[in-house]
C-alpha atoms as a PDB file:
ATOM      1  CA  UNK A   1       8.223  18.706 -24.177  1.00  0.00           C
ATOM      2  CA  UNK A   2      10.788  19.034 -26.759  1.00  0.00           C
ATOM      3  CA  UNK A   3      11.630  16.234 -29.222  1.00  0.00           C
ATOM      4  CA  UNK A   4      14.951  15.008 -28.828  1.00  0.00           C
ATOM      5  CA  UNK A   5      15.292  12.049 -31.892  1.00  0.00           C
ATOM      6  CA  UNK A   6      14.247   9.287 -33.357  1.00  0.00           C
ATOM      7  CA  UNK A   7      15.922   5.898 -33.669  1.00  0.00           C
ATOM      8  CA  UNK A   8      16.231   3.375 -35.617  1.00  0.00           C
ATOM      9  CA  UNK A   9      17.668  -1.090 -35.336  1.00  0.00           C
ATOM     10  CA  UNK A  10      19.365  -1.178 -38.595  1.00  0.00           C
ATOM     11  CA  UNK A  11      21.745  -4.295 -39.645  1.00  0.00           C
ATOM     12  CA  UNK A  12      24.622  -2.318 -41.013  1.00  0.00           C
ATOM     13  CA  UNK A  13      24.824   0.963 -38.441  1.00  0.00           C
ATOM     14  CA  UNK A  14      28.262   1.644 -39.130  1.00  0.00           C
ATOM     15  CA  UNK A  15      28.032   2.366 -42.757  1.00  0.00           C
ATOM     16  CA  UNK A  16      24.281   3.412 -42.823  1.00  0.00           C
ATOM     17  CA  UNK A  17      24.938   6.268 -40.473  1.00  0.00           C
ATOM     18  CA  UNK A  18      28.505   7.215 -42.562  1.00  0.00           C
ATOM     19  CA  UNK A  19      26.139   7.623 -45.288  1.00  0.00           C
ATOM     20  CA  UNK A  20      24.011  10.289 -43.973  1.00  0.00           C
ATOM     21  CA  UNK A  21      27.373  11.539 -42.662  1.00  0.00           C
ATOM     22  CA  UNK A  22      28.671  12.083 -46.021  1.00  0.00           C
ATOM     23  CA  UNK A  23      25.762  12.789 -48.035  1.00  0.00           C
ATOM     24  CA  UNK A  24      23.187  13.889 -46.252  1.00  0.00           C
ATOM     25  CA  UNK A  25      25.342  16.545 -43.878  1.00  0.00           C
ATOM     26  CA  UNK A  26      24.377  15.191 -40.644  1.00  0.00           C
ATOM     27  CA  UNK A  27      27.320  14.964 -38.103  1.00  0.00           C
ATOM     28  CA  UNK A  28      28.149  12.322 -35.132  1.00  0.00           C
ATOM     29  CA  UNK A  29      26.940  13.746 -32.415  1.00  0.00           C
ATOM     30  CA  UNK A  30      27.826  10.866 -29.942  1.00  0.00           C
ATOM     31  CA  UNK A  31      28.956   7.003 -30.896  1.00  0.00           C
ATOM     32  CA  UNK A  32      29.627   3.950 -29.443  1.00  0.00           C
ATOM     33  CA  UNK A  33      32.303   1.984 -30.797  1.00  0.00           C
ATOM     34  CA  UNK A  34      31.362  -1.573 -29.539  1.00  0.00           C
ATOM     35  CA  UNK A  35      27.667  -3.555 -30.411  1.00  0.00           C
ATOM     36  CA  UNK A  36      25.374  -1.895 -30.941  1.00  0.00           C
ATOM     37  CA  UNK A  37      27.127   0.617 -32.268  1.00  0.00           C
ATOM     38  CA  UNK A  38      24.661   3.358 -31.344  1.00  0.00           C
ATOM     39  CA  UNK A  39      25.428   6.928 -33.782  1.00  0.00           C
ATOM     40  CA  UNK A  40      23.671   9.638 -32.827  1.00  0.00           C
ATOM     41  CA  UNK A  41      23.273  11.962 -35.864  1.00  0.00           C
ATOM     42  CA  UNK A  42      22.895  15.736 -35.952  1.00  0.00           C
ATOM     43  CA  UNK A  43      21.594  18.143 -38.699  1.00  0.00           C
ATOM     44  CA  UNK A  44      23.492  21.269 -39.707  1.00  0.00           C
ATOM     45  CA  UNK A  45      21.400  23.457 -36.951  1.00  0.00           C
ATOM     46  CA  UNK A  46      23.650  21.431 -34.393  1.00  0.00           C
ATOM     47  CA  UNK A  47      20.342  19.425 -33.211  1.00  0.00           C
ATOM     48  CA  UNK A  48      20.645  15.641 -32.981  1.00  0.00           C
ATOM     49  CA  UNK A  49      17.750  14.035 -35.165  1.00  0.00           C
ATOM     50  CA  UNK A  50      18.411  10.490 -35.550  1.00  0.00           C
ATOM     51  CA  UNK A  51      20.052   7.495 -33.392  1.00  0.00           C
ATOM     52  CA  UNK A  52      20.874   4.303 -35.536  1.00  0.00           C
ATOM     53  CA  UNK A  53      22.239   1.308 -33.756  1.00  0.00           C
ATOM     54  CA  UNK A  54      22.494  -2.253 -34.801  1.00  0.00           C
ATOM     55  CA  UNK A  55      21.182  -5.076 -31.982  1.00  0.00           C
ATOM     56  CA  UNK A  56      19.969  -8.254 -33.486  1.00  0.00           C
ATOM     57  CA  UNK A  57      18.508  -9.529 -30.777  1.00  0.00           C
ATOM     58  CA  UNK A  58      15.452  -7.278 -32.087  1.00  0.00           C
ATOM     59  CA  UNK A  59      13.391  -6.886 -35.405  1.00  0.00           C
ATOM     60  CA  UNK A  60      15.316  -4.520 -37.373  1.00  0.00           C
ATOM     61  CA  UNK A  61      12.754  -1.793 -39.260  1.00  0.00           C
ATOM     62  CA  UNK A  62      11.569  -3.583 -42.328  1.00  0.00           C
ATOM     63  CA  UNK A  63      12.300  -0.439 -44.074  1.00  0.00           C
ATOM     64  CA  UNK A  64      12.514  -1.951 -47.577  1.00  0.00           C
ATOM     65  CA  UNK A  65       9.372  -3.220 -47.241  1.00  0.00           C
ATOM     66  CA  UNK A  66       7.217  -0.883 -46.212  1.00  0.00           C
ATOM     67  CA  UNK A  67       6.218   1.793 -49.072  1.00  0.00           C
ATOM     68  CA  UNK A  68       7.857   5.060 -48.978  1.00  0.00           C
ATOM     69  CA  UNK A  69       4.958   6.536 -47.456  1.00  0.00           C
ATOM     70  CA  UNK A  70       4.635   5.394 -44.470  1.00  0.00           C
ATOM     71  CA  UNK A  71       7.752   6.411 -42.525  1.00  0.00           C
ATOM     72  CA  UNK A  72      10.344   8.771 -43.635  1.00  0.00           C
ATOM     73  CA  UNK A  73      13.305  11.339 -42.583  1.00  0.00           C
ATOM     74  CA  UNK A  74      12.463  14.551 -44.117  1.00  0.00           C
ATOM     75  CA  UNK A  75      15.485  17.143 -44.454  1.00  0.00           C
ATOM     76  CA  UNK A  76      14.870  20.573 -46.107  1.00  0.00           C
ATOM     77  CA  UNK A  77      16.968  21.321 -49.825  1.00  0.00           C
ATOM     78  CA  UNK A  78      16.876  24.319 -51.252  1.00  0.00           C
ATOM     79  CA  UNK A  79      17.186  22.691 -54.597  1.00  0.00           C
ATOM     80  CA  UNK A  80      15.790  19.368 -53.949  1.00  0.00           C
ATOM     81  CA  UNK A  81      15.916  18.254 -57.672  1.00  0.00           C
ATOM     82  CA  UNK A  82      19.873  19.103 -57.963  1.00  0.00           C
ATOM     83  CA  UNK A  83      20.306  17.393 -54.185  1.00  0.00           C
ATOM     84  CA  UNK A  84      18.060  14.400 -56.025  1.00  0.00           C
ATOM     85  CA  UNK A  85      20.453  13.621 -58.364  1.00  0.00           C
ATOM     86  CA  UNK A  86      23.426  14.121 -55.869  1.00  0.00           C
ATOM     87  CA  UNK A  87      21.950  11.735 -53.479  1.00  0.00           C
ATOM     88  CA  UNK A  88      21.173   8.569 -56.100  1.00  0.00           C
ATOM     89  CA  UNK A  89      24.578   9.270 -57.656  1.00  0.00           C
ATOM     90  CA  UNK A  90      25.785   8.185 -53.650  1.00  0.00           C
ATOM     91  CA  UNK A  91      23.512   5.231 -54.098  1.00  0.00           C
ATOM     92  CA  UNK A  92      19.917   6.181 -52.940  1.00  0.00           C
ATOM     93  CA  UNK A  93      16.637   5.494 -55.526  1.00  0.00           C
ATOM     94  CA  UNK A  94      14.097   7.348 -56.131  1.00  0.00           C
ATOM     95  CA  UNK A  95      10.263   7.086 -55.161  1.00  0.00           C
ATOM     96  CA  UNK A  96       8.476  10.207 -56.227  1.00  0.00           C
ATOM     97  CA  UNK A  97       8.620  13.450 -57.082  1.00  0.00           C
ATOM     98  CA  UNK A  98       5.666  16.144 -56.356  1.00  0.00           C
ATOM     99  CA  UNK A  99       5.449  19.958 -57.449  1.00  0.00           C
ATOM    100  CA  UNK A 100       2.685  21.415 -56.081  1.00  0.00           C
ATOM    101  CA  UNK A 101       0.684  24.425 -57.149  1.00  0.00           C
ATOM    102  CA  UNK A 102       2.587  27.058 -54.916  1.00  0.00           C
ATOM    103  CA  UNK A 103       6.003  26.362 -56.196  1.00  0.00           C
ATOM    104  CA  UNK A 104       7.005  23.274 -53.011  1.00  0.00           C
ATOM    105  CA  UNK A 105       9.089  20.606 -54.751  1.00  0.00           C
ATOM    106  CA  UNK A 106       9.215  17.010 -52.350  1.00  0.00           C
ATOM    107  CA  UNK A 107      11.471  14.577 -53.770  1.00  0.00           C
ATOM    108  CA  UNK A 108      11.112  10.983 -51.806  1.00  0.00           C
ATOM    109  CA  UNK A 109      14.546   8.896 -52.350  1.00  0.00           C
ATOM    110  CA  UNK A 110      15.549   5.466 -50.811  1.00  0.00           C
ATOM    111  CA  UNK A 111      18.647   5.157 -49.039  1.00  0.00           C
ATOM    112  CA  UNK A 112      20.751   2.512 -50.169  1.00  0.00           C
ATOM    113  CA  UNK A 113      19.551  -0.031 -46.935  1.00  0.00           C
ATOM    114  CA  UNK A 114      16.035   1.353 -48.266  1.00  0.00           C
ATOM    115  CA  UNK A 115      15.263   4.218 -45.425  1.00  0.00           C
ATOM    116  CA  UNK A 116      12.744   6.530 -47.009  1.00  0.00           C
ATOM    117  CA  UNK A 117      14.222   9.815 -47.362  1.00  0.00           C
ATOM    118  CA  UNK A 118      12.016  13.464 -48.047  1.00  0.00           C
ATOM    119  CA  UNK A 119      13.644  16.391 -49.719  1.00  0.00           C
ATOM    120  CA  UNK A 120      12.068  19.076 -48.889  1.00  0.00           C
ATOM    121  CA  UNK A 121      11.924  22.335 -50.471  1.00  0.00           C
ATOM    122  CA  UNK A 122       8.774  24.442 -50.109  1.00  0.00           C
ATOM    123  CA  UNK A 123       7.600  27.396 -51.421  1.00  0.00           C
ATOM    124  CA  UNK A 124       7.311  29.224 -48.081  1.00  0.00           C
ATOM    125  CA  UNK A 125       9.782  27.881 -45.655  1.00  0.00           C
ATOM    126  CA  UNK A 126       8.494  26.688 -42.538  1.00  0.00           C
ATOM    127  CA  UNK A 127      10.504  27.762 -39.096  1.00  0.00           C
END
């Protein structure tokens, strides 16, 4: 099997998704323009990665609530501090910040509806 995405029930879809639109990179891949408002979101490589949609009739993710650790969209940066300061400039916070030994830098940011977010830059880039 291949994966194909992810998704996530999120209150505001609409703007959430613009905002990984505009400063994350993704792309709309495929939207629906009536409830729920389903955006499929695709990286730069062209693969979609990420569905948000917005139906209330569900639990959204308590995404604020939960610590940054225990779910989170990882993107690769090749200068994750520079795309750190980028991304809370557009309104995302930030939760850590590891260098390890071999040179990897993670950066884990908030976005602004509180969706943990990993930049990833590591020492040896993995395929």
């Amino acid at each position: 099997m291949i994966f194909e995405h992810f998704a996530l029930n999120v209150p505001d879809v609409r703007r959430q998704a613009q905002w990984w639109i505009d400063h994350v990179g993704f792309h709309v891949a495929w939207r629906l323009e009536e409830a729920p408002f389903t955006h499929f979101l695709g990286d730069e490589s062209g693969r979609v990665v990420m569905e948000l949609y917005s139906t209330p009739t569900v639990p959204y993710w308590p995404q604020a609530d939960l610590p940054a650790g225990s779910f989170h969209v990882a993107v690769v940066a090749a200068d994750a501090r520079r795309e750190r300061q980028r991304l809370m400039e557009a309104g995302a916070t930030l939760q850590s910040e590891n260098v390890f030994p071999d040179g990897t830098c993670l950066v884990m940011l908030r976005d602004p509806w509180g969706v943990s977010l990993q930049l990833c830059q590591r020492a040896k880039p993995w395929r």
